[in-house]
N, C-alpha and C. Protein backbone atom coordinates (compact mmCIF):
# COMPACT_ATOMS: atom_id res chain seq x y z
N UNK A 1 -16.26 -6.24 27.06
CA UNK A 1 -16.16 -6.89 25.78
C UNK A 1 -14.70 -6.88 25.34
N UNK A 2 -14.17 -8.01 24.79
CA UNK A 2 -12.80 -8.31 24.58
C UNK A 2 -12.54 -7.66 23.27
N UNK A 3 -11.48 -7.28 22.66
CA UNK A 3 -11.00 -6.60 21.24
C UNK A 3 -11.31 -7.40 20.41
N UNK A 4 -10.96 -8.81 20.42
CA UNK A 4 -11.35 -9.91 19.67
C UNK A 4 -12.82 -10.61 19.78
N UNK A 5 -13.55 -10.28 20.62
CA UNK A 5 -15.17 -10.14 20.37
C UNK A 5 -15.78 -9.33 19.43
N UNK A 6 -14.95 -7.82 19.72
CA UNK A 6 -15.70 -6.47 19.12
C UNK A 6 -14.91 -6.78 17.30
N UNK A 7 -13.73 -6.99 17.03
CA UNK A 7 -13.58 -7.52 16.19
C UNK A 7 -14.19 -8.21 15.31
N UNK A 8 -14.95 -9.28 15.97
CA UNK A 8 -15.56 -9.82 15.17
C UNK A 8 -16.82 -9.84 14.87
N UNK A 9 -17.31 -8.77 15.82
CA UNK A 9 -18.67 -8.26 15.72
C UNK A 9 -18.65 -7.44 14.48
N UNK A 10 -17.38 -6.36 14.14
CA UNK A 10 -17.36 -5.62 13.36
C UNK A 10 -17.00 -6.18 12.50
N UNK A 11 -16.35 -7.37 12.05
CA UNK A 11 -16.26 -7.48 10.58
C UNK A 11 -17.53 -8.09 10.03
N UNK A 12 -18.66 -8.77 10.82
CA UNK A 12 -19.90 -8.91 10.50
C UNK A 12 -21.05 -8.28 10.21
N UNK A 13 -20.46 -6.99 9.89
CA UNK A 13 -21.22 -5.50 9.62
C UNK A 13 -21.05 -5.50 8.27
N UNK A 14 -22.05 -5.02 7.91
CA UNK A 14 -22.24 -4.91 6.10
C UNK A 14 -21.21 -3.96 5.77
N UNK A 15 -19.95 -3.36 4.62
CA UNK A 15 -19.24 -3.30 4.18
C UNK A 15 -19.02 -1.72 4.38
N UNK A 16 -20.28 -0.64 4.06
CA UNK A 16 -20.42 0.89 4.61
C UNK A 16 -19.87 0.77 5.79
N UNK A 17 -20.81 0.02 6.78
CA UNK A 17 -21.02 -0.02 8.30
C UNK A 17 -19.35 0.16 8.58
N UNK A 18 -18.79 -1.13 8.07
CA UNK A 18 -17.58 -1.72 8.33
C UNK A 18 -15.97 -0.13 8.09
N UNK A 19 -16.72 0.23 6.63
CA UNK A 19 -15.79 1.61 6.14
C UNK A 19 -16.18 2.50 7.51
N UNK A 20 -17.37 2.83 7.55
CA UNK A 20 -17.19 4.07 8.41
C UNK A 20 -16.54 3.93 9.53
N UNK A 21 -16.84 2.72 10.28
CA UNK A 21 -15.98 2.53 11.76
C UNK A 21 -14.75 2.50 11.37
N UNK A 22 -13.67 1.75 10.41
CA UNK A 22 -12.35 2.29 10.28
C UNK A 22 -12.27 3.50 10.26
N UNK A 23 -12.95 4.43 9.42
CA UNK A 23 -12.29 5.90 9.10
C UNK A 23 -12.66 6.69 10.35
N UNK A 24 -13.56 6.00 11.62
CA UNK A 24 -13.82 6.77 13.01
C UNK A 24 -12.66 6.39 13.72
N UNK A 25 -12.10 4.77 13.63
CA UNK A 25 -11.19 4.59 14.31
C UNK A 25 -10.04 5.14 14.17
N UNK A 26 -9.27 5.23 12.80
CA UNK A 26 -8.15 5.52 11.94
C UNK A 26 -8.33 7.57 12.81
N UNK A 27 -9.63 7.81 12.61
CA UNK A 27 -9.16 9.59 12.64
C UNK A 27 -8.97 9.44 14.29
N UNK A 28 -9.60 8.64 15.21
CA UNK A 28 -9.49 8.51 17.00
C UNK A 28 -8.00 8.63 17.02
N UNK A 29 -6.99 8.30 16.13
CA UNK A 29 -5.58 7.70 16.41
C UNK A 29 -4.65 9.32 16.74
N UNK A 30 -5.53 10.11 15.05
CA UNK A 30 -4.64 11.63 15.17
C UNK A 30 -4.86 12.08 16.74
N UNK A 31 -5.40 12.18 17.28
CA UNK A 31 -6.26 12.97 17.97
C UNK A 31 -6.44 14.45 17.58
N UNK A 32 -6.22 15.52 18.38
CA UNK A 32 -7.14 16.89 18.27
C UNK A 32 -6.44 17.15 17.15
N UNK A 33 -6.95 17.99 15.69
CA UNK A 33 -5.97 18.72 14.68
C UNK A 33 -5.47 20.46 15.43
N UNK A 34 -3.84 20.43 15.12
CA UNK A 34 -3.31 21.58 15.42
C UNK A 34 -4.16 22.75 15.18
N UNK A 35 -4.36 23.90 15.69
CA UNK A 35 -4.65 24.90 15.39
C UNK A 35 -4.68 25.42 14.14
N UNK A 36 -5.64 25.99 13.42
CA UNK A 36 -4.67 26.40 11.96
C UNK A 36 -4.95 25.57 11.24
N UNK A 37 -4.73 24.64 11.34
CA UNK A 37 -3.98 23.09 10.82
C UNK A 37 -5.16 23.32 9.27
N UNK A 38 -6.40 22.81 9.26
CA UNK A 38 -7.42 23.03 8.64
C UNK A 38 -6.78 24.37 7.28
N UNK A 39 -7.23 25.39 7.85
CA UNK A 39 -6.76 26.58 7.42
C UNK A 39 -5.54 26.27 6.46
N UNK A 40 -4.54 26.08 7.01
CA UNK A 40 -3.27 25.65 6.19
C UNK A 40 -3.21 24.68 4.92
N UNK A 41 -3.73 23.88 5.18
CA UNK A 41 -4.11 23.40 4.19
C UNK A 41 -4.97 23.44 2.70
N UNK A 42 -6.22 24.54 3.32
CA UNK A 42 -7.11 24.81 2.10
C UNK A 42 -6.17 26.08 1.62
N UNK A 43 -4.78 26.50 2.33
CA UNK A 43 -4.27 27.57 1.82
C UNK A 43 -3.55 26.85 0.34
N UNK A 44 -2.92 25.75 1.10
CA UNK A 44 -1.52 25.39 0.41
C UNK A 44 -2.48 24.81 -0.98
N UNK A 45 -3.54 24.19 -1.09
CA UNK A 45 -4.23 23.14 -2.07
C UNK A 45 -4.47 24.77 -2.40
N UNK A 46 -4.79 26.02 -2.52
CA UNK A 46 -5.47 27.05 -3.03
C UNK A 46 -4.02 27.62 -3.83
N UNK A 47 -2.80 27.60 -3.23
CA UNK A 47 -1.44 27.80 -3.86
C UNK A 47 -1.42 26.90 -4.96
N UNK A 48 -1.16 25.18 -4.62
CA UNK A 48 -1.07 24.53 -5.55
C UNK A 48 -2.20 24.80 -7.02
N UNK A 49 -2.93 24.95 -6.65
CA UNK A 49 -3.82 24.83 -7.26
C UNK A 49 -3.68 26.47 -8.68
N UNK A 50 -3.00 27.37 -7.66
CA UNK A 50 -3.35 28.50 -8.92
C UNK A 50 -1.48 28.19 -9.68
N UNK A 51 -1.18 27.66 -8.66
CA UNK A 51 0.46 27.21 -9.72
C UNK A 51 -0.15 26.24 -11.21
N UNK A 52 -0.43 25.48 -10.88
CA UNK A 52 -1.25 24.90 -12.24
C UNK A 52 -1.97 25.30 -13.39
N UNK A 53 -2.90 26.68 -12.59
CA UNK A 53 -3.41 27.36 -13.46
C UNK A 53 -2.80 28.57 -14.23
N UNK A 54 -1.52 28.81 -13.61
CA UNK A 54 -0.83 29.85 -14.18
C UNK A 54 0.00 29.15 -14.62
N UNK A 55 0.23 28.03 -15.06
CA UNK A 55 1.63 27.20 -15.44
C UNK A 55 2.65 27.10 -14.86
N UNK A 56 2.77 27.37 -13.40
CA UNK A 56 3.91 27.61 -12.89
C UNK A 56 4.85 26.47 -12.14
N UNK A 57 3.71 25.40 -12.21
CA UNK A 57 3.90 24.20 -11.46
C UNK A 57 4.75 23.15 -12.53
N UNK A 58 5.27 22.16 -11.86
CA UNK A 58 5.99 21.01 -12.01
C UNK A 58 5.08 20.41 -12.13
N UNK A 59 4.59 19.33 -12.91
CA UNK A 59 3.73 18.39 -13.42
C UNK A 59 4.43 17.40 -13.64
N UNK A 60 3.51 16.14 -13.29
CA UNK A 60 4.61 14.81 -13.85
C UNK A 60 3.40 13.55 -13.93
N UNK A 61 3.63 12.79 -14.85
CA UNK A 61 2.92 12.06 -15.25
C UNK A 61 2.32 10.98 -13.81
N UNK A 62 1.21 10.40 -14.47
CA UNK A 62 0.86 9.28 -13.03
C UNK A 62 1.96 8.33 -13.17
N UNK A 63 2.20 7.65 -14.06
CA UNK A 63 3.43 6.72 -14.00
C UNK A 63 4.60 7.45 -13.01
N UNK A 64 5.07 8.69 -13.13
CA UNK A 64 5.61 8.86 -12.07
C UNK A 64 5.71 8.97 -10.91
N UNK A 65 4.79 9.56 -10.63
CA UNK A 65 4.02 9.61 -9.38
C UNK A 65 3.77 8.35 -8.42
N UNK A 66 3.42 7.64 -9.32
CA UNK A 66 3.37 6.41 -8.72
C UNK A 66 4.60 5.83 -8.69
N UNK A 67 5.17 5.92 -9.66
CA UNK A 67 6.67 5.47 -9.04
C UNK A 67 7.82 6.19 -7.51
N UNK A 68 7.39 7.07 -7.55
CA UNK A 68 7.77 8.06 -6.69
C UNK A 68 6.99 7.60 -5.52
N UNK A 69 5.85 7.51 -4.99
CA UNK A 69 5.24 6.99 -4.01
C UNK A 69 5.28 5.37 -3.46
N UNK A 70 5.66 4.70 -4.88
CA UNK A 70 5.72 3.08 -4.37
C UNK A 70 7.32 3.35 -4.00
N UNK A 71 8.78 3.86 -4.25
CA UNK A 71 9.72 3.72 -3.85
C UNK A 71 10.11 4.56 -2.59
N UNK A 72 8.97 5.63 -2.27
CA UNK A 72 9.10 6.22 -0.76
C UNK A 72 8.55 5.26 0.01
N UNK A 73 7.42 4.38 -0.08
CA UNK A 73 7.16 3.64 0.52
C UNK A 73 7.92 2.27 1.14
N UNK A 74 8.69 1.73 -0.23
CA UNK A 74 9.71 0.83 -0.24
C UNK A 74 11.06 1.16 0.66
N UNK A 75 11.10 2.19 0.61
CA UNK A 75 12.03 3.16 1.62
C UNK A 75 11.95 3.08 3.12
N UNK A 76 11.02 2.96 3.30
CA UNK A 76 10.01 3.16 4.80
C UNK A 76 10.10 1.48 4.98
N UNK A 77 9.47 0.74 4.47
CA UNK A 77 9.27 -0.27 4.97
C UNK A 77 10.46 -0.79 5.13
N UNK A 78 11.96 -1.01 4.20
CA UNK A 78 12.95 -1.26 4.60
C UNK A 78 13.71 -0.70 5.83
N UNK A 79 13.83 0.64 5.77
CA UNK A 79 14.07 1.33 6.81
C UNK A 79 13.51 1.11 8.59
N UNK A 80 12.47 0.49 8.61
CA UNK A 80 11.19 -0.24 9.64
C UNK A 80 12.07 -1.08 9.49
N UNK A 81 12.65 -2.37 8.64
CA UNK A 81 13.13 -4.14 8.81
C UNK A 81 14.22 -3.86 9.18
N UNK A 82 14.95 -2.70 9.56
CA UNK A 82 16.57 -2.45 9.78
C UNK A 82 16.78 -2.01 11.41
N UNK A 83 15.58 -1.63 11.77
CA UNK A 83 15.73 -1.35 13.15
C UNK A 83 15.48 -1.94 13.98
């Protein structure tokens, strides 16, 4: 079966169907997670998380945030048109 068969088999899948096979395909790409890797993470979200509750954290509005994420992004994609 050709990519552009299975393609179009899959976008003819009801809209769930359609989500779950991206998020099977999208995670096929990482492959295996590092060791740890898991672990590390529910550490760091368990850090972040008591910085907030003790006040210790940097907070910043969604307007920023989002500004901060659309101009790292804008960053990247220029940075990609330059090479």
């Amino acid at each position: 079966m050709s990519a552009d068969h299975l393609r179009q088999e899959a976008l003819a899948l009801p809209v769930d169907e359609r989500a779950a096979l991206a998020k099977d395909l999208l995670l096929s790409l990482d492959g295996d997670p590092e060791p740890g890797a898991e672990q590390a993470w529910i550490e760091e979200l368990d850090r972040r998380a008591q910085a907030v509750a003790n006040g210790t954290a940097t907070l910043v509005t969604w307007d920023e945030a989002e500004k901060r994420i659309t101009d790292r992004l804008k960053a990247r994609r220029e940075a990609r048109a330059t090479r």
